[in-house]
PDB file of N, CA and C in Angstrom:
ATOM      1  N   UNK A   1      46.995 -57.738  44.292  1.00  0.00           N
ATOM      2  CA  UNK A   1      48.375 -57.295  44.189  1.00  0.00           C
ATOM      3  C   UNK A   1      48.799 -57.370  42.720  1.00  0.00           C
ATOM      4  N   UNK A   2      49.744 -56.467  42.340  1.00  0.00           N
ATOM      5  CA  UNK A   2      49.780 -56.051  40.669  1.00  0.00           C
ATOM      6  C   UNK A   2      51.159 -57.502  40.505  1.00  0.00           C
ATOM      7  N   UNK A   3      50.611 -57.934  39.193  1.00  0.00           N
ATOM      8  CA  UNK A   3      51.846 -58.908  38.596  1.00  0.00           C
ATOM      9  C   UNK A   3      52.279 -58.891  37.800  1.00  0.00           C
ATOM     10  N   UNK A   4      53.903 -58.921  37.799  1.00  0.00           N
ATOM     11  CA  UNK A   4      54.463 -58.530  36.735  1.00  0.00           C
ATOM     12  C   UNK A   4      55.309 -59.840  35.889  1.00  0.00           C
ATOM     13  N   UNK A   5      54.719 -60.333  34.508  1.00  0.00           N
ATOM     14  CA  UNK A   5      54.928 -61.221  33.542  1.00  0.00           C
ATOM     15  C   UNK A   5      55.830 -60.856  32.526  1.00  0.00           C
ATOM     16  N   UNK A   6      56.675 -61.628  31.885  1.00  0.00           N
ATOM     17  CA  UNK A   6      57.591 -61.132  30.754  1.00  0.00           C
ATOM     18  C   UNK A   6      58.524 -60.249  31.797  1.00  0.00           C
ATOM     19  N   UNK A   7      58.466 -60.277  32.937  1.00  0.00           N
ATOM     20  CA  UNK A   7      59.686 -58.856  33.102  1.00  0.00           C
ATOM     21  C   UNK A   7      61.138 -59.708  32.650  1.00  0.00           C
ATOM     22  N   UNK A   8      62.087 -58.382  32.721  1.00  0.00           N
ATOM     23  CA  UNK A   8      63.219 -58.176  32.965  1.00  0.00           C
ATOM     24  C   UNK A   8      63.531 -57.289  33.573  1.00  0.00           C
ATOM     25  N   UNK A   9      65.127 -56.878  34.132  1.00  0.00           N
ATOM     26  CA  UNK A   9      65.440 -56.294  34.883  1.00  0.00           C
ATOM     27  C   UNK A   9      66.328 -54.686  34.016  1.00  0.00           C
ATOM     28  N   UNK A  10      66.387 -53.914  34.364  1.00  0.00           N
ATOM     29  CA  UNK A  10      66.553 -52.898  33.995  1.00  0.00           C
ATOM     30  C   UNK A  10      67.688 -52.108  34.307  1.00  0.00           C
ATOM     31  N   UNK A  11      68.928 -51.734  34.805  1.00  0.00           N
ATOM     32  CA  UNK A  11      69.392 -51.105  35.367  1.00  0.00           C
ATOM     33  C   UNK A  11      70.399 -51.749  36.060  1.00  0.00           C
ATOM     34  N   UNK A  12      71.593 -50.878  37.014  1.00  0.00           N
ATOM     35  CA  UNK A  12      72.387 -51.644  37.522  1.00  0.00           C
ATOM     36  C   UNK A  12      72.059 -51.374  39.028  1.00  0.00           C
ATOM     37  N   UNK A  13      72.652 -50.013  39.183  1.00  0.00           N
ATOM     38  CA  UNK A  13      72.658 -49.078  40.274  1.00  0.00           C
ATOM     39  C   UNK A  13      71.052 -48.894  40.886  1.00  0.00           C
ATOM     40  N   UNK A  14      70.232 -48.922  39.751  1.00  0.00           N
ATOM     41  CA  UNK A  14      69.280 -48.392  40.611  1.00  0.00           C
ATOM     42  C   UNK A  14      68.014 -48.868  39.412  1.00  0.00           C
ATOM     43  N   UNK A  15      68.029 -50.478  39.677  1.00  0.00           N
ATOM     44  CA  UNK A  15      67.478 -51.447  39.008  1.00  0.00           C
ATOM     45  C   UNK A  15      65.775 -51.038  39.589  1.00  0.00           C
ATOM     46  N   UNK A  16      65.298 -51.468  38.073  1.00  0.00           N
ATOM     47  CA  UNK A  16      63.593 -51.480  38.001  1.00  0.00           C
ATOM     48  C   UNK A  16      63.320 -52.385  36.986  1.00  0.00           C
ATOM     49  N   UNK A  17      62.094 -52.708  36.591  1.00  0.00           N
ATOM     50  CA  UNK A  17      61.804 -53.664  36.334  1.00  0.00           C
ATOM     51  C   UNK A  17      61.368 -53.088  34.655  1.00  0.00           C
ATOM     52  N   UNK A  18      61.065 -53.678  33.841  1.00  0.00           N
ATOM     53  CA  UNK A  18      60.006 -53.795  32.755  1.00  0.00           C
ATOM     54  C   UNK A  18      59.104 -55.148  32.994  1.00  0.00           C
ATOM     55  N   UNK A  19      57.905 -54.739  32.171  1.00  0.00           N
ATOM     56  CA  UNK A  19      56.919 -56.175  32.592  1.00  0.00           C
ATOM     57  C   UNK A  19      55.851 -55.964  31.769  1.00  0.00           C
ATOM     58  N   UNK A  20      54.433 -56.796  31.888  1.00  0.00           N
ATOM     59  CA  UNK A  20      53.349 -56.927  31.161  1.00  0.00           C
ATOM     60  C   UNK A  20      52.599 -56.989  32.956  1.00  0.00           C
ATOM     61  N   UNK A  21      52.208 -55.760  33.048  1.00  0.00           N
ATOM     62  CA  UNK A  21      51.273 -55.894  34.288  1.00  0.00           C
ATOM     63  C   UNK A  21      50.236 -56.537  34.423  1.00  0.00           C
ATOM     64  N   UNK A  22      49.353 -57.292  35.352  1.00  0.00           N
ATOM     65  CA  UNK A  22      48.280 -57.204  35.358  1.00  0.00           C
ATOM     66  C   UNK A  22      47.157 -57.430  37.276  1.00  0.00           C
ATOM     67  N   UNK A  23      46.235 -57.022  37.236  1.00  0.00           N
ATOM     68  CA  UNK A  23      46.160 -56.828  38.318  1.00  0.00           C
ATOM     69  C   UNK A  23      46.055 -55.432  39.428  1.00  0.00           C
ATOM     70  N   UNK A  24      46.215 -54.803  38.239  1.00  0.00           N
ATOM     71  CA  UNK A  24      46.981 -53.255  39.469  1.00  0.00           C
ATOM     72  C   UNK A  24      45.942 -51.704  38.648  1.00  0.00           C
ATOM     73  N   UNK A  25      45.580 -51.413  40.090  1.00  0.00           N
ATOM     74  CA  UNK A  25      44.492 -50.567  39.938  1.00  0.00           C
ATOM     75  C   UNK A  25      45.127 -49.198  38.973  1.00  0.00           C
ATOM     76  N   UNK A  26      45.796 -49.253  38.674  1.00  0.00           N
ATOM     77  CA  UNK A  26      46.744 -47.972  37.717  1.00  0.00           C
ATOM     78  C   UNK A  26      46.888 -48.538  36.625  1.00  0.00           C
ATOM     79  N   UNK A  27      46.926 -49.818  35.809  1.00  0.00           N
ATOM     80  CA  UNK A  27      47.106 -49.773  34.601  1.00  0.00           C
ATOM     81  C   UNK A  27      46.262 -50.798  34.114  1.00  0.00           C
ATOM     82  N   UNK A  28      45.689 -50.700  32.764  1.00  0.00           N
ATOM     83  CA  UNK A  28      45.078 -51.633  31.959  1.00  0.00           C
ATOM     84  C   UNK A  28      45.682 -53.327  32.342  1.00  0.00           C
ATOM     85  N   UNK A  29      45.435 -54.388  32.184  1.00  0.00           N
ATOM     86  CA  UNK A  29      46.043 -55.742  32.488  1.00  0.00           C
ATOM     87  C   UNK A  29      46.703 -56.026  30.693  1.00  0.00           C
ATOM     88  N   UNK A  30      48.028 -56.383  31.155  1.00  0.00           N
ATOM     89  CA  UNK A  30      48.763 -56.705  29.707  1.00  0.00           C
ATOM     90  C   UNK A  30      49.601 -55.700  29.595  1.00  0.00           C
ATOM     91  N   UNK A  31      49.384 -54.232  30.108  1.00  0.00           N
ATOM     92  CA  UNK A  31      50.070 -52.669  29.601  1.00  0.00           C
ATOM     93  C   UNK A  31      51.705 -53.313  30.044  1.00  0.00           C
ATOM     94  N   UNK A  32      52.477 -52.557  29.445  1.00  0.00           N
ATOM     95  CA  UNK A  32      53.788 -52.879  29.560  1.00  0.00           C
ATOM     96  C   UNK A  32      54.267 -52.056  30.785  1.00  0.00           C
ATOM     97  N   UNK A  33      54.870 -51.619  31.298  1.00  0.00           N
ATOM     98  CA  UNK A  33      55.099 -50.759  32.278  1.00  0.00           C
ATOM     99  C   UNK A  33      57.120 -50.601  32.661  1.00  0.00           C
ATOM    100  N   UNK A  34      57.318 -49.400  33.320  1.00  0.00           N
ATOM    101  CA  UNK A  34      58.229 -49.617  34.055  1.00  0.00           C
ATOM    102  C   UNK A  34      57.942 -49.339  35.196  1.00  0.00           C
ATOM    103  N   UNK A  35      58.584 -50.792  36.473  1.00  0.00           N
ATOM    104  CA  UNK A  35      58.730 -49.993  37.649  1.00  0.00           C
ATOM    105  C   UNK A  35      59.448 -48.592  38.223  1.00  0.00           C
ATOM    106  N   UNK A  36      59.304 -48.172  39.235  1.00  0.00           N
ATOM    107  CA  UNK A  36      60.240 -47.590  39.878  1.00  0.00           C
ATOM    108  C   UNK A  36      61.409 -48.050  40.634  1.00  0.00           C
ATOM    109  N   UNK A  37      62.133 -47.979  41.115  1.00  0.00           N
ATOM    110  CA  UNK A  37      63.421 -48.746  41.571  1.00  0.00           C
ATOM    111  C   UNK A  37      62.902 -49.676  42.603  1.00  0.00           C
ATOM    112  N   UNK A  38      63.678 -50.765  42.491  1.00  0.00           N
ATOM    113  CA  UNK A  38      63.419 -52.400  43.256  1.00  0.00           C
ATOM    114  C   UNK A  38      64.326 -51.563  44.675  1.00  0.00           C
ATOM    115  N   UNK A  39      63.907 -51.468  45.736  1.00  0.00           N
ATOM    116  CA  UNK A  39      64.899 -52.029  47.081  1.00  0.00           C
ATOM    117  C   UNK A  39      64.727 -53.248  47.833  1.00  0.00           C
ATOM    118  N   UNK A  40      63.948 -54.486  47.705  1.00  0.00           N
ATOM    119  CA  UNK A  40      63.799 -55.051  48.806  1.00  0.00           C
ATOM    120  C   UNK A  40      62.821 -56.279  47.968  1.00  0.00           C
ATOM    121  N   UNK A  41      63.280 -57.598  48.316  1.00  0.00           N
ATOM    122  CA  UNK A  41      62.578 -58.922  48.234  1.00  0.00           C
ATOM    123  C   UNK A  41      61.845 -58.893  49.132  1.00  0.00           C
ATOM    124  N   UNK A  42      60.656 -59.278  49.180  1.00  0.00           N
ATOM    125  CA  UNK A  42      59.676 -59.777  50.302  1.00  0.00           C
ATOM    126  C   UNK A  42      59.589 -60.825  50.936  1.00  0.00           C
ATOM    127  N   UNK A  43      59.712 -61.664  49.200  1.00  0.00           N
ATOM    128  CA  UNK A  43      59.838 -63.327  49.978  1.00  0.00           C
ATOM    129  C   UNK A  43      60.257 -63.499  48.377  1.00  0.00           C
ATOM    130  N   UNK A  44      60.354 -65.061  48.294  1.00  0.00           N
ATOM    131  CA  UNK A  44      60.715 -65.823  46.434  1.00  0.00           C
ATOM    132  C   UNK A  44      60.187 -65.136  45.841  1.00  0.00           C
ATOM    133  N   UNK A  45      59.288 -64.504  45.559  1.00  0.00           N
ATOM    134  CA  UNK A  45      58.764 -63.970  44.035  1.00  0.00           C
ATOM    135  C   UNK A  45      57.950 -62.518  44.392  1.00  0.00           C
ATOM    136  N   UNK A  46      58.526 -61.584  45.288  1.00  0.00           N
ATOM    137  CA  UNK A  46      57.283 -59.989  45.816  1.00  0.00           C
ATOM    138  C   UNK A  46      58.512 -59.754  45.639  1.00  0.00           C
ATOM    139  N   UNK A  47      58.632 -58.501  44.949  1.00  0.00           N
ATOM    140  CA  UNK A  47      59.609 -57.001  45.556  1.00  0.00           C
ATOM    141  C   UNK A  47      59.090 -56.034  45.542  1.00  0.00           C
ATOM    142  N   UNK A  48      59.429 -54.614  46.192  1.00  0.00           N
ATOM    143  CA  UNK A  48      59.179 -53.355  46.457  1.00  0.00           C
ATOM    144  C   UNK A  48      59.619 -52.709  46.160  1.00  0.00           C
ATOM    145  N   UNK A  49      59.068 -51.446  45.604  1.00  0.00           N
ATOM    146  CA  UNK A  49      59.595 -50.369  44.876  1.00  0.00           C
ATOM    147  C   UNK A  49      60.090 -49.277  45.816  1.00  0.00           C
ATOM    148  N   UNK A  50      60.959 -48.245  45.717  1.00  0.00           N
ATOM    149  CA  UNK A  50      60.861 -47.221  46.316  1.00  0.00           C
ATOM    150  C   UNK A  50      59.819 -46.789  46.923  1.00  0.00           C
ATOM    151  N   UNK A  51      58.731 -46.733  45.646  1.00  0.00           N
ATOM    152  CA  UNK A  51      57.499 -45.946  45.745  1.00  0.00           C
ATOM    153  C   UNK A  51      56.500 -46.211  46.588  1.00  0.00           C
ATOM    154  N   UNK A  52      56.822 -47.868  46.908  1.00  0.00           N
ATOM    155  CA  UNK A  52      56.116 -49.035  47.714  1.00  0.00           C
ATOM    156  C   UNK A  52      55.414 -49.726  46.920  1.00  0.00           C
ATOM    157  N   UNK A  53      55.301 -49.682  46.107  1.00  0.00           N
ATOM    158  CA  UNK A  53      54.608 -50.333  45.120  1.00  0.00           C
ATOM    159  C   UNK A  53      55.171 -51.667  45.459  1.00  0.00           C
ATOM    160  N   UNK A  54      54.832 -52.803  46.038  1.00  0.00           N
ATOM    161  CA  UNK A  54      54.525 -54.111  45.836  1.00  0.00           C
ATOM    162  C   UNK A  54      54.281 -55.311  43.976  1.00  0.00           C
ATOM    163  N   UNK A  55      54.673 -55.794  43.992  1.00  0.00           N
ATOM    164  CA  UNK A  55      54.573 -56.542  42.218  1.00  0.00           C
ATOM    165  C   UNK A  55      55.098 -58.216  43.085  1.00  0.00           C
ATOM    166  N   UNK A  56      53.984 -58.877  42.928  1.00  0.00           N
ATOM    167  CA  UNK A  56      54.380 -60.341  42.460  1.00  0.00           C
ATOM    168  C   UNK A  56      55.118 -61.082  40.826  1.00  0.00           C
ATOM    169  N   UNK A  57      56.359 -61.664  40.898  1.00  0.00           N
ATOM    170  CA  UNK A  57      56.994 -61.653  39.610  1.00  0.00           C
ATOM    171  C   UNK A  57      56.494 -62.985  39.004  1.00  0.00           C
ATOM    172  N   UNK A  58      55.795 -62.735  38.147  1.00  0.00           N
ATOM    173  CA  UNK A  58      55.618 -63.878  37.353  1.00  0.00           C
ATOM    174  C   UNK A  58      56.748 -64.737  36.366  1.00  0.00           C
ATOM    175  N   UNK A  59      56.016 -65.328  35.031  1.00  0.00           N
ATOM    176  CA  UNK A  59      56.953 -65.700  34.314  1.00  0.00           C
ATOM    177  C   UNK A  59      58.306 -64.296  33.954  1.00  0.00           C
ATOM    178  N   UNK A  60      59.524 -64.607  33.676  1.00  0.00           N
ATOM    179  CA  UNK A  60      60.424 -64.129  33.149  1.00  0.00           C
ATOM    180  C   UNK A  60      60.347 -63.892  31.682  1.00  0.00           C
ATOM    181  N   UNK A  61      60.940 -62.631  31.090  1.00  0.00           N
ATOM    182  CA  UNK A  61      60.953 -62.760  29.401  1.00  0.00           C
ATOM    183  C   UNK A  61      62.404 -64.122  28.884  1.00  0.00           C
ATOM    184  N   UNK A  62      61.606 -64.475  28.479  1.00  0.00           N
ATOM    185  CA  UNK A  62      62.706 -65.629  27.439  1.00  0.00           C
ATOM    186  C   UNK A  62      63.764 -65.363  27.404  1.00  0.00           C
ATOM    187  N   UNK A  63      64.202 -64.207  26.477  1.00  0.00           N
ATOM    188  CA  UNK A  63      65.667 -64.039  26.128  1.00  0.00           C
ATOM    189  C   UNK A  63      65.938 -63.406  27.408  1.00  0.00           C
ATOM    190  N   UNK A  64      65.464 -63.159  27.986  1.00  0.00           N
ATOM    191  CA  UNK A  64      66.529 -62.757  29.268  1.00  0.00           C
ATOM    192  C   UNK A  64      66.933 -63.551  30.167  1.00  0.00           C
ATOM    193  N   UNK A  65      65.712 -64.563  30.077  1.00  0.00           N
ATOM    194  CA  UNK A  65      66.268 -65.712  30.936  1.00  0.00           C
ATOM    195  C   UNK A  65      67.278 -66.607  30.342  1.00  0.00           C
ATOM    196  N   UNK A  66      67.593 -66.723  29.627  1.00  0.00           N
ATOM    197  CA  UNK A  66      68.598 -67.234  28.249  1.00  0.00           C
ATOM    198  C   UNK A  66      69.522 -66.814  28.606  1.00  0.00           C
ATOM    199  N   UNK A  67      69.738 -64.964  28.747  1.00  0.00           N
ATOM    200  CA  UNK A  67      70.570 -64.106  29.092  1.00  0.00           C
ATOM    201  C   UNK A  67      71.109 -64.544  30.026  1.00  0.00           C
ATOM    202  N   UNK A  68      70.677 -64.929  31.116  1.00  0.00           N
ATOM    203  CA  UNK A  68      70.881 -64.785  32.633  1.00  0.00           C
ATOM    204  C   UNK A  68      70.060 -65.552  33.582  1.00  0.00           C
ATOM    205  N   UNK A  69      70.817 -66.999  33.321  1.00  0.00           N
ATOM    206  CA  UNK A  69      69.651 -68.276  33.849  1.00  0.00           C
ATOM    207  C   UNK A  69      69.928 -68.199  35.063  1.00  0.00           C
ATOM    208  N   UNK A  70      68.036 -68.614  35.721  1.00  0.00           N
ATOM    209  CA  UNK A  70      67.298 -68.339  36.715  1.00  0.00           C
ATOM    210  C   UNK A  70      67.546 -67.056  36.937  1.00  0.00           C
ATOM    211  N   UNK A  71      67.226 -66.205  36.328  1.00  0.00           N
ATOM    212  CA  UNK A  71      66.845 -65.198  37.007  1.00  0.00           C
ATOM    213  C   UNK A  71      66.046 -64.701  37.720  1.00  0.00           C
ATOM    214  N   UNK A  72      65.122 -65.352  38.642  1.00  0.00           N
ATOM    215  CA  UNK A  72      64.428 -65.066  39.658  1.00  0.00           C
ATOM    216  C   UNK A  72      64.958 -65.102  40.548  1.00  0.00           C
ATOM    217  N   UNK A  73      65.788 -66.097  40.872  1.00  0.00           N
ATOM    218  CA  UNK A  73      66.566 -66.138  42.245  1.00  0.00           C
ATOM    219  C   UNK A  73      67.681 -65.079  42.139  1.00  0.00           C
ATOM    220  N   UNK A  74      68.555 -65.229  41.109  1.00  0.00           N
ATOM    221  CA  UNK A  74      69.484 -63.957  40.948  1.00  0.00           C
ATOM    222  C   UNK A  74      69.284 -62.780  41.158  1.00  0.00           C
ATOM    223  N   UNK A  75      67.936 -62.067  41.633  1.00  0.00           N
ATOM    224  CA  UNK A  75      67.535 -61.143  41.387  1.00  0.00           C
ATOM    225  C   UNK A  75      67.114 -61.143  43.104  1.00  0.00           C
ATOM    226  N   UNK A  76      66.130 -62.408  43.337  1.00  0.00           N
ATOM    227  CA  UNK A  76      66.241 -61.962  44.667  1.00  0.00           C
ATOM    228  C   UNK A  76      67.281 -62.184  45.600  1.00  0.00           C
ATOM    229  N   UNK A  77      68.174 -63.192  44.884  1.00  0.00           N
ATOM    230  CA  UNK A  77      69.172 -62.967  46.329  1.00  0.00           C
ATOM    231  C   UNK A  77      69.904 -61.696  46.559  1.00  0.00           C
ATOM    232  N   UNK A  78      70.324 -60.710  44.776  1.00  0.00           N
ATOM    233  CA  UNK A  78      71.064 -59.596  44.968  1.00  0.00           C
ATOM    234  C   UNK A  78      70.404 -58.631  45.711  1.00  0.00           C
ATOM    235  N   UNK A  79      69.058 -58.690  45.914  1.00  0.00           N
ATOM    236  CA  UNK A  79      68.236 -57.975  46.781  1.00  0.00           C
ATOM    237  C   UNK A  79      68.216 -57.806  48.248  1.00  0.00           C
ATOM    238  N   UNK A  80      68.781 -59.294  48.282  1.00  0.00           N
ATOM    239  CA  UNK A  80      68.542 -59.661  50.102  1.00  0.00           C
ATOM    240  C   UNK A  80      70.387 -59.602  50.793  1.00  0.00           C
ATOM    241  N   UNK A  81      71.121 -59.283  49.708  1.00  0.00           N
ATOM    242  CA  UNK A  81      72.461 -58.750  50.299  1.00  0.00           C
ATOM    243  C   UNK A  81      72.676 -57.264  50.265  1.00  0.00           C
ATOM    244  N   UNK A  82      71.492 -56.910  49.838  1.00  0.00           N
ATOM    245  CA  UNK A  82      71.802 -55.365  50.099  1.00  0.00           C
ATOM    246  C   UNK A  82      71.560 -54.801  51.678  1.00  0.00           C
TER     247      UNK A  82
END
């Protein structure tokens, strides 16, 4: 399953991710990437893309977590009230 390190979150309305992939049969391991739009937490740390694309979230980027502490949970709970 592809993992995504360094992310942050992208968007308001129709949030995707940035990250340092690795793991995932489509891109080099390390490549930077953007997801396609997040709809849905799986569990603490999986979300799903539109596309279905699956991503386990690894570490967070620094300044964003700075930005916007814990953002892992912030991210999945806004997920699981949709």
């Amino acid at each position: 399953m592809p993992k995504l390190d360094n992310w942050s979150l992208v968007g308001i309305e129709s949030p995707s991710l940035h990250g340092n992939v690795s793991d995932s049969p489509n891109f080099e391991n390390g490549e930077f990437i953007r997801t396609s739009y997040i709809c849905k937490a799986i569990d603490g740390n999986h979300v799903q893309t539109y596309s279905g694309s699956i991503y386990e979230l690894g570490t967070v980027d620094p300044l964003y977590e700075r930005m916007y502490p814990n953002a892992l949970q912030r991210l999945i709970e806004s997920l699981n009230k949709k």
